[in-house]
PDB file of N, CA and C in Angstrom:
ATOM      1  N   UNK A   1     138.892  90.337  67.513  1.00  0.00           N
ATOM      2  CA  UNK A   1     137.901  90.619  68.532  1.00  0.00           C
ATOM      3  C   UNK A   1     137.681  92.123  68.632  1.00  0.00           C
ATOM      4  N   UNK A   2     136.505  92.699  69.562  1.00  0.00           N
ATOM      5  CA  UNK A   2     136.537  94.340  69.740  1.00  0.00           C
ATOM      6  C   UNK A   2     137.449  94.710  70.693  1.00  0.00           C
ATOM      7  N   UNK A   3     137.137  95.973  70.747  1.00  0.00           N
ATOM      8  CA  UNK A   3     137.817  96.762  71.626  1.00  0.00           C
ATOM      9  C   UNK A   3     137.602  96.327  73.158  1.00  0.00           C
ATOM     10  N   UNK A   4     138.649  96.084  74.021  1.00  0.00           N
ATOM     11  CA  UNK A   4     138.785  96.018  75.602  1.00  0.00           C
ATOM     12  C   UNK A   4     137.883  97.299  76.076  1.00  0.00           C
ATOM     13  N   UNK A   5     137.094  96.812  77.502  1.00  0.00           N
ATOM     14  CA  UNK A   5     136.692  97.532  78.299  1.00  0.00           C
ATOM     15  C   UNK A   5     137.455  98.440  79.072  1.00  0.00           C
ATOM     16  N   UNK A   6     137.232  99.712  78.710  1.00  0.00           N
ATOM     17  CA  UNK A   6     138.359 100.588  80.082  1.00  0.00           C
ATOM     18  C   UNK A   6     138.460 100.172  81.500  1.00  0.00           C
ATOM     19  N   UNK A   7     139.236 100.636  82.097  1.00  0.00           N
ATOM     20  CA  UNK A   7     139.325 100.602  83.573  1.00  0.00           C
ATOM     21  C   UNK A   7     138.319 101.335  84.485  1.00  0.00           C
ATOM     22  N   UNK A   8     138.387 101.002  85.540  1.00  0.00           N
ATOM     23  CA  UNK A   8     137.252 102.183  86.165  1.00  0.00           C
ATOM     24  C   UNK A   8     138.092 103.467  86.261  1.00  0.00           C
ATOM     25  N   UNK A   9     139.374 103.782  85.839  1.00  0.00           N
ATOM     26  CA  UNK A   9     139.952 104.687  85.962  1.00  0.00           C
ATOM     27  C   UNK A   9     139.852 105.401  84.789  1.00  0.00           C
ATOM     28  N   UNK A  10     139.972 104.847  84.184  1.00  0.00           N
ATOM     29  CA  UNK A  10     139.912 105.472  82.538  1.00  0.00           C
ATOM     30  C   UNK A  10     138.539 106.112  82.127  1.00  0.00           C
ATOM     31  N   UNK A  11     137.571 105.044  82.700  1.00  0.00           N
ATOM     32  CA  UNK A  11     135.870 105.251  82.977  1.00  0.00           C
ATOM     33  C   UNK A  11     135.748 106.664  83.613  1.00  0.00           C
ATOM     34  N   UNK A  12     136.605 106.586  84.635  1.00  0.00           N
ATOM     35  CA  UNK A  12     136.071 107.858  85.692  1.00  0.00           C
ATOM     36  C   UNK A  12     137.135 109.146  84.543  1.00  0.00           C
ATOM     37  N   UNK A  13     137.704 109.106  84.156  1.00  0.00           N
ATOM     38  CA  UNK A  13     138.463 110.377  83.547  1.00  0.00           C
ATOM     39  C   UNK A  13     137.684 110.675  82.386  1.00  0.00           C
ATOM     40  N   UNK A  14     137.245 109.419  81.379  1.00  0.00           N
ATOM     41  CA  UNK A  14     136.180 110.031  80.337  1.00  0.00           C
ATOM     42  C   UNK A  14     135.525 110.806  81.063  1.00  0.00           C
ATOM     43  N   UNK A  15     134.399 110.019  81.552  1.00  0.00           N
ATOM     44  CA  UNK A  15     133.013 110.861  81.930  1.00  0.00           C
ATOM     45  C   UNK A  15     133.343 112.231  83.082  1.00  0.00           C
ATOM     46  N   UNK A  16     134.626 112.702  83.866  1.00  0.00           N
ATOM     47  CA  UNK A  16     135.173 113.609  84.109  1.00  0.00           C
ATOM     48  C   UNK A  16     135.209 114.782  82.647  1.00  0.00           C
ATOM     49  N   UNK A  17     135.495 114.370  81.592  1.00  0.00           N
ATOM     50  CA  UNK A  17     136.423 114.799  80.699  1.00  0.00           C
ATOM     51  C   UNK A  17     134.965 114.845  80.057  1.00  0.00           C
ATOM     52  N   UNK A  18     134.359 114.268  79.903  1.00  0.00           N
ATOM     53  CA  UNK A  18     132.953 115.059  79.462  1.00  0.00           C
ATOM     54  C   UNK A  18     131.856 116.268  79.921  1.00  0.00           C
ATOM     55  N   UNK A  19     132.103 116.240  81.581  1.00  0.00           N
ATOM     56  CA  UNK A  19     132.099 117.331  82.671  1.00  0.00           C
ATOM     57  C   UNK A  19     132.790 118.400  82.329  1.00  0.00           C
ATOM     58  N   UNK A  20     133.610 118.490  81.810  1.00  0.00           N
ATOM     59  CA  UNK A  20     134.683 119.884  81.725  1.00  0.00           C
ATOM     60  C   UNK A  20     135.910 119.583  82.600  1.00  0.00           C
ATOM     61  N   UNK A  21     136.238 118.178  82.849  1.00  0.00           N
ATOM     62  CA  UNK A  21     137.612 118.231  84.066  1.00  0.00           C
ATOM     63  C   UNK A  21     138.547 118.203  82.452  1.00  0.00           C
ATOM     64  N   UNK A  22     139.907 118.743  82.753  1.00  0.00           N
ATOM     65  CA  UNK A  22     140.459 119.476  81.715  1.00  0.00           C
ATOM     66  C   UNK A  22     141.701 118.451  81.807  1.00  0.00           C
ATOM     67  N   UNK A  23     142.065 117.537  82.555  1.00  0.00           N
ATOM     68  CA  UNK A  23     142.991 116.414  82.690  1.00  0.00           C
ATOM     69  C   UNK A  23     144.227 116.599  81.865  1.00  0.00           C
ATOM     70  N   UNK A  24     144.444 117.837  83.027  1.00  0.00           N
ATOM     71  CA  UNK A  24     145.828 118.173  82.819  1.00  0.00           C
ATOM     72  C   UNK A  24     147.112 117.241  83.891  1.00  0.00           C
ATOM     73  N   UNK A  25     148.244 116.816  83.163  1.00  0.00           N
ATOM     74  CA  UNK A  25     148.863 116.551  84.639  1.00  0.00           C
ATOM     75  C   UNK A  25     149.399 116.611  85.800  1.00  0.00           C
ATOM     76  N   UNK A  26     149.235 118.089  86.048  1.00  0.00           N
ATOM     77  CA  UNK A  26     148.632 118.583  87.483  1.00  0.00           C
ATOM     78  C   UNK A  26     147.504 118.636  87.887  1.00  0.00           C
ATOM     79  N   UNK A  27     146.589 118.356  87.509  1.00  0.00           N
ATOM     80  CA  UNK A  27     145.767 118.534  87.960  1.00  0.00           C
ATOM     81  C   UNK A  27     144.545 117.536  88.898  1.00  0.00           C
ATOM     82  N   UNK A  28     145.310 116.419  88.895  1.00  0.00           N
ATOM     83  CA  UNK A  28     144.448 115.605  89.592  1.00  0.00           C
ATOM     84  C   UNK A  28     143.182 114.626  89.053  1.00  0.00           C
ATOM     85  N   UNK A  29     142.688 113.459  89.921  1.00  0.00           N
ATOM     86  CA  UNK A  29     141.380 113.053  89.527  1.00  0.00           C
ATOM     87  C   UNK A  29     140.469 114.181  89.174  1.00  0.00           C
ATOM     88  N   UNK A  30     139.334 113.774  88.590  1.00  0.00           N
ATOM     89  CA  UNK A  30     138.349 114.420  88.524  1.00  0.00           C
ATOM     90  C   UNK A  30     137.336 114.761  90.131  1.00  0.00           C
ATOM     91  N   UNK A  31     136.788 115.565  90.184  1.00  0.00           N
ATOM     92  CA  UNK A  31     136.026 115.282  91.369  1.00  0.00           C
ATOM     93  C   UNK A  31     134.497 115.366  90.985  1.00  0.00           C
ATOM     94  N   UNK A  32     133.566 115.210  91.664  1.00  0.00           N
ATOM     95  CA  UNK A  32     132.412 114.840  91.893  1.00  0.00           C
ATOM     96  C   UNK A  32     131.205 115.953  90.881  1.00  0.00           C
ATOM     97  N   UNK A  33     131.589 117.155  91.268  1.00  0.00           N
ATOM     98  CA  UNK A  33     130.866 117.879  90.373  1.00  0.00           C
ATOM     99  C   UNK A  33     131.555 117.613  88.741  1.00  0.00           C
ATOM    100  N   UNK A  34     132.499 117.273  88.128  1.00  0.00           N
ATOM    101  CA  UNK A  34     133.162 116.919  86.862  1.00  0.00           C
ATOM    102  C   UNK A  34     132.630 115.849  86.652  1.00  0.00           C
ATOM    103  N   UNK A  35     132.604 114.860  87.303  1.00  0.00           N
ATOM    104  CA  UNK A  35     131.444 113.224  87.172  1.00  0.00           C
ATOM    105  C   UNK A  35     130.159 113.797  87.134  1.00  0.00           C
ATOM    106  N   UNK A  36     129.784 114.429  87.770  1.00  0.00           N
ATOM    107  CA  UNK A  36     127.862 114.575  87.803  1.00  0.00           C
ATOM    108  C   UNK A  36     128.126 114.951  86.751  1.00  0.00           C
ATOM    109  N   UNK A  37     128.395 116.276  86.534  1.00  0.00           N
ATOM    110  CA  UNK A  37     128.033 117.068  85.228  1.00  0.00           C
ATOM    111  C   UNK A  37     128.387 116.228  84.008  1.00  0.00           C
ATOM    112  N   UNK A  38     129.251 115.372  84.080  1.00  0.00           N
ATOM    113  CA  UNK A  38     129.654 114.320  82.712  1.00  0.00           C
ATOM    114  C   UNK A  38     128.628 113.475  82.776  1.00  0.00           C
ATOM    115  N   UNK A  39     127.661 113.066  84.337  1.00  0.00           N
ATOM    116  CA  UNK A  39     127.035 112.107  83.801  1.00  0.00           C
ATOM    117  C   UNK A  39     125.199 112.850  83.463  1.00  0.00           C
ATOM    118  N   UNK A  40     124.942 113.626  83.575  1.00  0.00           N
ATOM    119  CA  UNK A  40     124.166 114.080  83.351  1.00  0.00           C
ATOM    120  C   UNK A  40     123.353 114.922  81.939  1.00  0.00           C
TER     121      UNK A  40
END
């Protein structure tokens, strides 16, 4: 079969991580401007 669907967590750290959130492990969720800018 394909590949499993991510989590909405995993979801929200890509498109963070396409923003510029740098997902370090201090550093926390992503926040809101790291989502816009990933989704935009």
């Amino acid at each position: 079969m394909g590949a499993c669907e991510p989590t909405l967590s995993e979801f929200i750290a890509i498109v963070g991580n396409l923003g510029g959130h740098l997902g370090r492990k201090s550093d926390g969720a992503p926040g809101p401007q790291s989502i816009w800018r990933g989704v935009a």
